[in-house]
Structure formats: structure tokens, C-alpha cells
N, C-alpha and C. Protein backbone atom coordinates (compact mmCIF):
# COMPACT_ATOMS: atom_id res chain seq x y z
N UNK A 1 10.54 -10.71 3.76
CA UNK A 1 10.62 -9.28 3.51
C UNK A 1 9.68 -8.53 4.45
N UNK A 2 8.45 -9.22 4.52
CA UNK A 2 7.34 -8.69 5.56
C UNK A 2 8.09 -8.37 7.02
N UNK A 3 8.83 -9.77 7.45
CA UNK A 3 9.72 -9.15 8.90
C UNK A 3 10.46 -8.00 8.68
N UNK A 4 11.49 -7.56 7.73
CA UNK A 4 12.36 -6.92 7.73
C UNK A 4 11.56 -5.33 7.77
N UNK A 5 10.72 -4.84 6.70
CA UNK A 5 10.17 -4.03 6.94
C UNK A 5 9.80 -3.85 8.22
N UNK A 6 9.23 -4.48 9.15
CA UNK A 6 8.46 -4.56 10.20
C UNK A 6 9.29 -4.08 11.06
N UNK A 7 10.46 -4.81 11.26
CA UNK A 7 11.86 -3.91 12.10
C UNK A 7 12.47 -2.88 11.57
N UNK A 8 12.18 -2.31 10.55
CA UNK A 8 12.89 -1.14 9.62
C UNK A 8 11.67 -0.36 10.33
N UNK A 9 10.35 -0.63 10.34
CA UNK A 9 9.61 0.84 10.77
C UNK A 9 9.12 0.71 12.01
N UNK A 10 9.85 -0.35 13.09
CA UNK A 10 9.83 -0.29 14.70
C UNK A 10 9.67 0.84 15.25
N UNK A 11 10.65 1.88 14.60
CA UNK A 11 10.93 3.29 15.47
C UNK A 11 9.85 4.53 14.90
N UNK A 12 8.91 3.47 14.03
CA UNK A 12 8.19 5.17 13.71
C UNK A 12 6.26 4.79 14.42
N UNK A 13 6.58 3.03 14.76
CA UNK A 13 5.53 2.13 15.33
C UNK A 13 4.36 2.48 14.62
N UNK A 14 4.69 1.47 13.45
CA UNK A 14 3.85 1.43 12.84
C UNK A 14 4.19 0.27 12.44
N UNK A 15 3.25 -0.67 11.66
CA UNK A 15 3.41 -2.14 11.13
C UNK A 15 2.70 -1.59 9.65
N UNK A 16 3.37 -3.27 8.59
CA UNK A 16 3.14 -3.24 7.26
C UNK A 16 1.73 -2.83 7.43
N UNK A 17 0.52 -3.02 8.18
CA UNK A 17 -0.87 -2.90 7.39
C UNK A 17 -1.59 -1.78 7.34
N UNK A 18 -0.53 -0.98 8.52
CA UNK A 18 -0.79 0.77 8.77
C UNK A 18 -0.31 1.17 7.46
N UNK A 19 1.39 0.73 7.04
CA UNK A 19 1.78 1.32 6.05
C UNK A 19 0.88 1.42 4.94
N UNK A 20 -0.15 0.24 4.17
CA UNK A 20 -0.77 0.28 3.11
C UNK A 20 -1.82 1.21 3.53
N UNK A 21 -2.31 1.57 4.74
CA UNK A 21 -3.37 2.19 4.58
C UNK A 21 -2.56 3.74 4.40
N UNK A 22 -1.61 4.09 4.95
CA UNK A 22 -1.15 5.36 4.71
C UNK A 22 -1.13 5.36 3.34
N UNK A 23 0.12 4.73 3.03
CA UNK A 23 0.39 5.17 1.47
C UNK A 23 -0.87 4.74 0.44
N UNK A 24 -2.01 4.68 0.60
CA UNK A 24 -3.12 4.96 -0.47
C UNK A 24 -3.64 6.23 0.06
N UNK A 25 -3.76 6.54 1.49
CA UNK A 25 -4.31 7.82 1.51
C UNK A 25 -3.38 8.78 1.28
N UNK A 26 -2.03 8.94 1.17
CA UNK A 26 -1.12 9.88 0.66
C UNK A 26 -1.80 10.01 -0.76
N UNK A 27 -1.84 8.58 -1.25
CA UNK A 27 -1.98 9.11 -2.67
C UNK A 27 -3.29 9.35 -3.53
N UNK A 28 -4.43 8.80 -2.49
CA UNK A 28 -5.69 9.14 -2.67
C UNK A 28 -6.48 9.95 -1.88
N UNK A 29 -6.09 11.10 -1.57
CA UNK A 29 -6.89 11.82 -0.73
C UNK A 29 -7.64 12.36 -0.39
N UNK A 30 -8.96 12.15 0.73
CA UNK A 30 -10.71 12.14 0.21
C UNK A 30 -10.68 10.90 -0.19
N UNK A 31 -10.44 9.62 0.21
CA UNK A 31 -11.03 8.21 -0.39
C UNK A 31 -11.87 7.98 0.89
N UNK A 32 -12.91 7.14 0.53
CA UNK A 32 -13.92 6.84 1.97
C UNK A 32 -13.49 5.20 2.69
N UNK A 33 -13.94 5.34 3.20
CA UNK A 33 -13.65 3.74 4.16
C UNK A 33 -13.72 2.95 2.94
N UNK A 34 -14.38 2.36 2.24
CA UNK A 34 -14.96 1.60 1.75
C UNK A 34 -14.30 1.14 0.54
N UNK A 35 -14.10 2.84 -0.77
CA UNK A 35 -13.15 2.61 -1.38
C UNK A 35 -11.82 1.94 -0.92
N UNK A 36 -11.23 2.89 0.45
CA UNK A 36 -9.91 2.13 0.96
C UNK A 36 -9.74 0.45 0.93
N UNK A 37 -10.76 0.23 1.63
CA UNK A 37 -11.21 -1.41 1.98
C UNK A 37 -10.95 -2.04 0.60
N UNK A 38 -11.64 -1.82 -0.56
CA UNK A 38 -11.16 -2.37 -2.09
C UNK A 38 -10.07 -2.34 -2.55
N UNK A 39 -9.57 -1.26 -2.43
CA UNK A 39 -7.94 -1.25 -2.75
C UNK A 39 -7.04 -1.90 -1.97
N UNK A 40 -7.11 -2.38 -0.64
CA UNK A 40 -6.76 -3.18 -0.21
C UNK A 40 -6.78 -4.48 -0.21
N UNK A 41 -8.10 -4.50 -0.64
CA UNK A 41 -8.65 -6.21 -0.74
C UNK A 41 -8.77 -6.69 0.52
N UNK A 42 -9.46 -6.00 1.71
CA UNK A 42 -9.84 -6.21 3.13
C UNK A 42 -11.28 -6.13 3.41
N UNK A 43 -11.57 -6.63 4.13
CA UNK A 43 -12.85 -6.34 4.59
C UNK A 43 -13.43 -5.19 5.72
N UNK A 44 -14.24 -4.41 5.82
CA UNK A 44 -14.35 -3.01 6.64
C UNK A 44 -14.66 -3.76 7.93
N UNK A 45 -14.21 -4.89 8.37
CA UNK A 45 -14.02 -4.78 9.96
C UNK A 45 -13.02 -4.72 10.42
N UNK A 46 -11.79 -5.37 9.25
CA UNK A 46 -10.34 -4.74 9.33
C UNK A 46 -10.03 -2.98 9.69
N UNK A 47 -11.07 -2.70 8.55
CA UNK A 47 -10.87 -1.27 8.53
C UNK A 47 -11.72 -0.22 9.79
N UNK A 48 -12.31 -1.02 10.29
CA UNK A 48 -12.87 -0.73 11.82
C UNK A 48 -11.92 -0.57 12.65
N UNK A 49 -10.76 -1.22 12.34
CA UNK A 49 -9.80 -1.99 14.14
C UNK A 49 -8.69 -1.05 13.48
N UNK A 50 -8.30 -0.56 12.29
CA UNK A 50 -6.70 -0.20 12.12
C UNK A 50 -7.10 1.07 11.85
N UNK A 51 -8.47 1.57 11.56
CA UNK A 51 -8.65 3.10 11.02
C UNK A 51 -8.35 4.30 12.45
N UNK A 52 -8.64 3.61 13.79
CA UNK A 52 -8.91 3.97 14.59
C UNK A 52 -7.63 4.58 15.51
N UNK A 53 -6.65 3.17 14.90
CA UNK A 53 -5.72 3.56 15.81
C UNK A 53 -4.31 4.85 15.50
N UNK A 54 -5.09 5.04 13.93
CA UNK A 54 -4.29 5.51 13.44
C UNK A 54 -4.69 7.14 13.75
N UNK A 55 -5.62 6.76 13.44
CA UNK A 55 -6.60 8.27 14.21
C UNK A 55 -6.40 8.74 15.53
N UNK A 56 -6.23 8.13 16.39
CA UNK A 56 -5.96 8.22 18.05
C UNK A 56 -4.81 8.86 17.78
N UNK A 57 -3.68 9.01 16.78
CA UNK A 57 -1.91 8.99 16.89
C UNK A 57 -2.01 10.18 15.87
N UNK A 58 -3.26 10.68 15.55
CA UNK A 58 -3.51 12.01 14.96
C UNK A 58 -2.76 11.97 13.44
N UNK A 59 -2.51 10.95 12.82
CA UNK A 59 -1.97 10.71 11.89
C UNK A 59 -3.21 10.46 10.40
N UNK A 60 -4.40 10.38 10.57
CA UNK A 60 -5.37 10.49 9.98
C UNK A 60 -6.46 11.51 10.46
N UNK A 61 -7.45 11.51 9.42
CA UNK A 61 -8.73 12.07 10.33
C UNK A 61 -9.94 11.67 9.17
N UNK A 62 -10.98 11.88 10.23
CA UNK A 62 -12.33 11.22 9.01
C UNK A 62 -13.32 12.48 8.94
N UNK A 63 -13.74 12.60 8.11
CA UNK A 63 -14.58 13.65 7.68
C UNK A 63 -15.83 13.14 7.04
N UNK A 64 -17.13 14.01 7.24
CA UNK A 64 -18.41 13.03 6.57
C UNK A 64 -18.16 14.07 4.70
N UNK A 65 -18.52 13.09 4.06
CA UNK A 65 -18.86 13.53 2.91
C UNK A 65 -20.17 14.54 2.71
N UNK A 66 -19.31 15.55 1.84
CA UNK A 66 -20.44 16.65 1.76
C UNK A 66 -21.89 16.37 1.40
N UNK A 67 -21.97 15.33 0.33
CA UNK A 67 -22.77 15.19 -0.94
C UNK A 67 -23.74 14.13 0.06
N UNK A 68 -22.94 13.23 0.87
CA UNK A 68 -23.70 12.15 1.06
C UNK A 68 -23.13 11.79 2.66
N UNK A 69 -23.89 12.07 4.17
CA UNK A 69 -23.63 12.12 4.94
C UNK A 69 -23.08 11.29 5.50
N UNK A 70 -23.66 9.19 5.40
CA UNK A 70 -22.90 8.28 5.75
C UNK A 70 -21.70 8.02 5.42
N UNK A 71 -21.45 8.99 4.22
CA UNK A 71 -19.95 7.95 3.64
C UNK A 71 -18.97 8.88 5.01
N UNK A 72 -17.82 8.57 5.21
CA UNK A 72 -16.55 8.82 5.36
C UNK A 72 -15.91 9.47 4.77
N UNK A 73 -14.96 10.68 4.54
CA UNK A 73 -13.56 10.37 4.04
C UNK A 73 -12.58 10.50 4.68
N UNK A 74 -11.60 10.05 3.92
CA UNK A 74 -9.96 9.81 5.22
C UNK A 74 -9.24 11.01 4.27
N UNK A 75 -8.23 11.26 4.94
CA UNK A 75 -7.04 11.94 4.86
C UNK A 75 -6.04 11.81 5.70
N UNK A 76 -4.60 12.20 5.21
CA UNK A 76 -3.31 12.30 6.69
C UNK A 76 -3.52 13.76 6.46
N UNK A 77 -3.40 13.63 8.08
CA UNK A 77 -3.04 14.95 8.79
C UNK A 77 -1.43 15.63 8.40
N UNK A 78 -1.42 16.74 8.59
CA UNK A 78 0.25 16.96 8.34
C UNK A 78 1.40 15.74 8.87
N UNK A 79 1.22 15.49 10.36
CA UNK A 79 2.31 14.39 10.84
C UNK A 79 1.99 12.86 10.51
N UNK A 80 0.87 12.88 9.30
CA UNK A 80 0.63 11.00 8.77
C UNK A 80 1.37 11.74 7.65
N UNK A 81 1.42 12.93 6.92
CA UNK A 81 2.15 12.49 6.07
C UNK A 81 3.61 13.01 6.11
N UNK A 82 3.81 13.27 6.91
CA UNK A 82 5.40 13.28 7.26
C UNK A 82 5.79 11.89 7.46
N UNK A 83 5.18 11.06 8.36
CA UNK A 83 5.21 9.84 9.07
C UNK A 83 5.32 9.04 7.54
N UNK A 84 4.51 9.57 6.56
CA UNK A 84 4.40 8.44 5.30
C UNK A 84 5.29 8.53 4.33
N UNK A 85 5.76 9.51 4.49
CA UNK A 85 7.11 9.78 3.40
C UNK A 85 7.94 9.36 3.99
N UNK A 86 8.27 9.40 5.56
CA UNK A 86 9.69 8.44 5.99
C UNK A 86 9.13 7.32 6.08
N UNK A 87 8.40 6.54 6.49
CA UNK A 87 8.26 5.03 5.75
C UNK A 87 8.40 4.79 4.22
N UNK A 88 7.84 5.37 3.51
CA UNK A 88 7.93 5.22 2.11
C UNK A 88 9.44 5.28 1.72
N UNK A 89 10.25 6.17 2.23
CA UNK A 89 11.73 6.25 1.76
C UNK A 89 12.01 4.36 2.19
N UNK A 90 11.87 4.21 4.00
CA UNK A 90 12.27 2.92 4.30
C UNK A 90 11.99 2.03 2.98
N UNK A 91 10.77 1.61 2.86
CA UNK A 91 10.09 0.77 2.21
C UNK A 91 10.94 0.84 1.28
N UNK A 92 11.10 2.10 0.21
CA UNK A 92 11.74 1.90 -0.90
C UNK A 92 12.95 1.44 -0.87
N UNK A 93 13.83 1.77 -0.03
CA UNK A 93 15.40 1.21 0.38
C UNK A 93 15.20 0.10 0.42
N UNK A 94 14.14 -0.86 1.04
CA UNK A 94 14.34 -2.38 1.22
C UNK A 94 13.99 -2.57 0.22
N UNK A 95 13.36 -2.48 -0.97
CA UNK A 95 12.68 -3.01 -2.27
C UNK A 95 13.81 -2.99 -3.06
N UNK A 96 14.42 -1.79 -3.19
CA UNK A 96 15.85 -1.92 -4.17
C UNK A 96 17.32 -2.77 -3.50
N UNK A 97 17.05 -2.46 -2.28
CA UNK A 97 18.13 -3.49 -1.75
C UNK A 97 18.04 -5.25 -1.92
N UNK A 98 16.92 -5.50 -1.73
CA UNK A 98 16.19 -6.84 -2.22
C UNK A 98 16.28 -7.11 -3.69
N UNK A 99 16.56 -6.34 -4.54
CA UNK A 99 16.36 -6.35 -5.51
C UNK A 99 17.83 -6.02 -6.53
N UNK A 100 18.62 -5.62 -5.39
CA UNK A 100 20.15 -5.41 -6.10
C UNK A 100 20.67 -6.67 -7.15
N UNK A 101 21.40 -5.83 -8.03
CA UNK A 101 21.49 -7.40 -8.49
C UNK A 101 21.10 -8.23 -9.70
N UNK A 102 19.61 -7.64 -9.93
CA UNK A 102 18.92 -8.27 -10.55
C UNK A 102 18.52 -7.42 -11.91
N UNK A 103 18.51 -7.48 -12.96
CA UNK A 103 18.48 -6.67 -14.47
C UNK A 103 17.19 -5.80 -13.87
N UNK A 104 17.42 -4.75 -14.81
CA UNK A 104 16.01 -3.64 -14.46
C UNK A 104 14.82 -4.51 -14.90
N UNK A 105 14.74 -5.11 -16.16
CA UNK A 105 14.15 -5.51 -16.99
C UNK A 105 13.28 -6.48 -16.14
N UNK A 106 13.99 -7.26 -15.56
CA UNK A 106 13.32 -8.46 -14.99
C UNK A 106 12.47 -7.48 -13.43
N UNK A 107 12.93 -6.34 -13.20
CA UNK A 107 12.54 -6.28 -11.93
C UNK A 107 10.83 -5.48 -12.68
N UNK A 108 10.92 -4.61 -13.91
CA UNK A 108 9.89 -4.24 -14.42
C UNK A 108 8.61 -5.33 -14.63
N UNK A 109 9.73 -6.65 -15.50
CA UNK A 109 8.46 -7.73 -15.73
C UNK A 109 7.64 -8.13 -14.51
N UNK A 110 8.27 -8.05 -13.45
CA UNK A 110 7.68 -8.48 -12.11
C UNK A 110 6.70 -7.61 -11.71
N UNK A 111 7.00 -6.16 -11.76
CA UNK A 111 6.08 -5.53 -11.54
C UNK A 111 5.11 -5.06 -12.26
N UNK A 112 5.03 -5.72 -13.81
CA UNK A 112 3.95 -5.83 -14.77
C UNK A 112 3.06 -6.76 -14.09
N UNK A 113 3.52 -7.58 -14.22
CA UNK A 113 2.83 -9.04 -13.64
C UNK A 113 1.97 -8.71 -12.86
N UNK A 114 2.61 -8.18 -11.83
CA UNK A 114 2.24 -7.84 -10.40
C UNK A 114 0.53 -6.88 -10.67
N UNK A 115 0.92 -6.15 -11.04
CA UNK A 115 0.04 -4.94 -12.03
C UNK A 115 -1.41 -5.61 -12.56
N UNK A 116 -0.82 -6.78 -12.97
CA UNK A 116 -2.14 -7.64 -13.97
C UNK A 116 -3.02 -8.17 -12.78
N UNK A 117 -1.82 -8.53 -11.88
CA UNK A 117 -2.74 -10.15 -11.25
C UNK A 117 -4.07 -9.06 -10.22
N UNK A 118 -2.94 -7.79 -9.77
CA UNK A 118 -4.28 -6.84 -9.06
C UNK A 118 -5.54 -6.28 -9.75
N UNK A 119 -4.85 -5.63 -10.92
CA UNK A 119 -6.29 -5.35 -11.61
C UNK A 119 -7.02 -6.42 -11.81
N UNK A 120 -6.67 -7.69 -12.45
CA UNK A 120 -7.72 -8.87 -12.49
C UNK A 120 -8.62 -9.07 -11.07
N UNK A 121 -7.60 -9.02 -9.99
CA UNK A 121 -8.29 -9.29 -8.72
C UNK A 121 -9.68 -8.32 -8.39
N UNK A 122 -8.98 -6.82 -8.75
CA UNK A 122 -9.89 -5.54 -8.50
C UNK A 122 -11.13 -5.71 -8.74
N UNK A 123 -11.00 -5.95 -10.21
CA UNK A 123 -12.10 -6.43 -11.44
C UNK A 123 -13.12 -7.29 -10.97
N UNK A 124 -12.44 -8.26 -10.73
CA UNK A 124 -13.74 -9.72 -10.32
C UNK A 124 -14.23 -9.46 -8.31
N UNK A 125 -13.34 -8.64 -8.07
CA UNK A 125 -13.95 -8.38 -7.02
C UNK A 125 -15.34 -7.22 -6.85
N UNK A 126 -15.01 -6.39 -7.71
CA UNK A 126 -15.76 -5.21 -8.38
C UNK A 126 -17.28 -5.91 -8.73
N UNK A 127 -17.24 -7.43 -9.19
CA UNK A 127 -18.33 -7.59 -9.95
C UNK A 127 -18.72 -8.78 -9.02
N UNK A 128 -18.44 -9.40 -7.75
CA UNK A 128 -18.88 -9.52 -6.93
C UNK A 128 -19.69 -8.84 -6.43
N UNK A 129 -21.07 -9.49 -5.53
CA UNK A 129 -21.85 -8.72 -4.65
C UNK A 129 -21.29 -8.42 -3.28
N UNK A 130 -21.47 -6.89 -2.71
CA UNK A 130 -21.01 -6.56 -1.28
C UNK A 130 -21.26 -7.70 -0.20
N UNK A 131 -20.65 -8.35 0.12
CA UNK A 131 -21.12 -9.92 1.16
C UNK A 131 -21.48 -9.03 2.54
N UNK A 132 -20.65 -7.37 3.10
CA UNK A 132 -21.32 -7.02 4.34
C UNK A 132 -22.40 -6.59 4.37
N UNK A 133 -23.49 -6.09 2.87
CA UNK A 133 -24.45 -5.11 2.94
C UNK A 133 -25.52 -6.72 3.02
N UNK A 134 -25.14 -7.83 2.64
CA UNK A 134 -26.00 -9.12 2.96
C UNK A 134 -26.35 -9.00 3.81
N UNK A 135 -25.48 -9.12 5.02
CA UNK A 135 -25.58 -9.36 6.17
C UNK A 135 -26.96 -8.95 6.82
């Protein structure tokens, strides 16, 4: 499914790992590097190499936090979120097309599931110590 998406959003050049970072900042907007990085379940050197390029293509932008000068925050610019609603349509077309077929019911239980195994992940990651502030 990872390929297919990948050739479904050839023409807007962007890949799956741009997409996750868009569609949390569509839907979290004002999140800082860091938060992003958790919700992803990545580490901020990932978010070093993909924040950047997305920024260059004027499709993001970073702003310092009022309250507290080091943090970050992200946002899409008008054309990230134009750019994120026509991926998001893609995306959604391949999820129900993949999914034709199959009882609602079962496609809900999946995405209960799905639901659990992240928050559990969130959770125990949450109560982990930061391994970059070790460093």
C-alpha cells in the first residue's frame, strides 16, 4: 500500500513521510518540532532532514514560540494546505478502495485496534526518558 500511495502522490512530489508530517500539522496547528516528532514516533533528526525540505517548497513555515523562545512552531502555509487536502482526498481513495469489499464493521474493528496499539505506544513512550536531551 506504501508503494501505491507513493505513485498516487508522484505528481504533487511528495512521499508518505511528508504526507504524515502535513496531515498532523493540518490538524494540529502551532505544534512544535518536538510535539510533531511524538506523534510520529520519530526521532528530531528525522525531523531535521524532512522539516526543511518542506519549508524550502514554502509549504510550511516555523515560527519561535511566544512564551518560550527555543521551542518552534510549525504551520502550512496556504499552498501546504491546499497541497494537504489533495493528498488527503488521494490517501483516502486508496484506503476505501483497499478496503472495498470488506463489512464496515470489520473495517471499524481495525481501526479500533489500530487506535489502542498507538495510544499504548504514545503512553509508554511518554514515560520514557528523552534519549536526545542525554546526549
Amino acid at each position: 500500500m506504501q508503494q501505491t500511495l507513493t505513485r498516487r502522490l508522484a505528481h504533487l512530489d511528495i512521499k508518505p513521510p511528508h504526507l504524515d508530517i502535513l496531515i498532523n500539522l493540518y490538524r494540529f496547528a502551532g505544534i512544535s518540532q518536538q510535539e510533531l516528532a511524538r506523534k510520529l514516533l520519530v526521532g528530531r533528526s528525522n525531523m531535521s532532514m524532512l522539516l526543511p525540505q518542506l519549508e524550502r517548497r514554502g509549504l510550511i513555515e516555523r515560527r519561535g514560540d511566544a512564551k518560550d523562545k527555543r521551542v518552534l512552531r510549525l504551520s502550512l502555509t496556504a499552498a501546504g494546505r491546499a497541497l494537504t487536502e489533495e493528498a488527503m482526498e488521494i490517501q483516502t481513495a486508496l484506503i476505501e478502495s483497499s478496503h472495498a469489499g470488506s463489512p464496515i464493521e470489520d473495517c471499524m474493528k481495525v481501526a479500533e485496534s489500530m487506535e489502542r496499539i498507538i495510544s499504548t505506544l504514545l503512553k509508554e513512550d511518554s514515560e520514557l526518558p528523552d534519549r536526545e536531551s542525554q546526549d
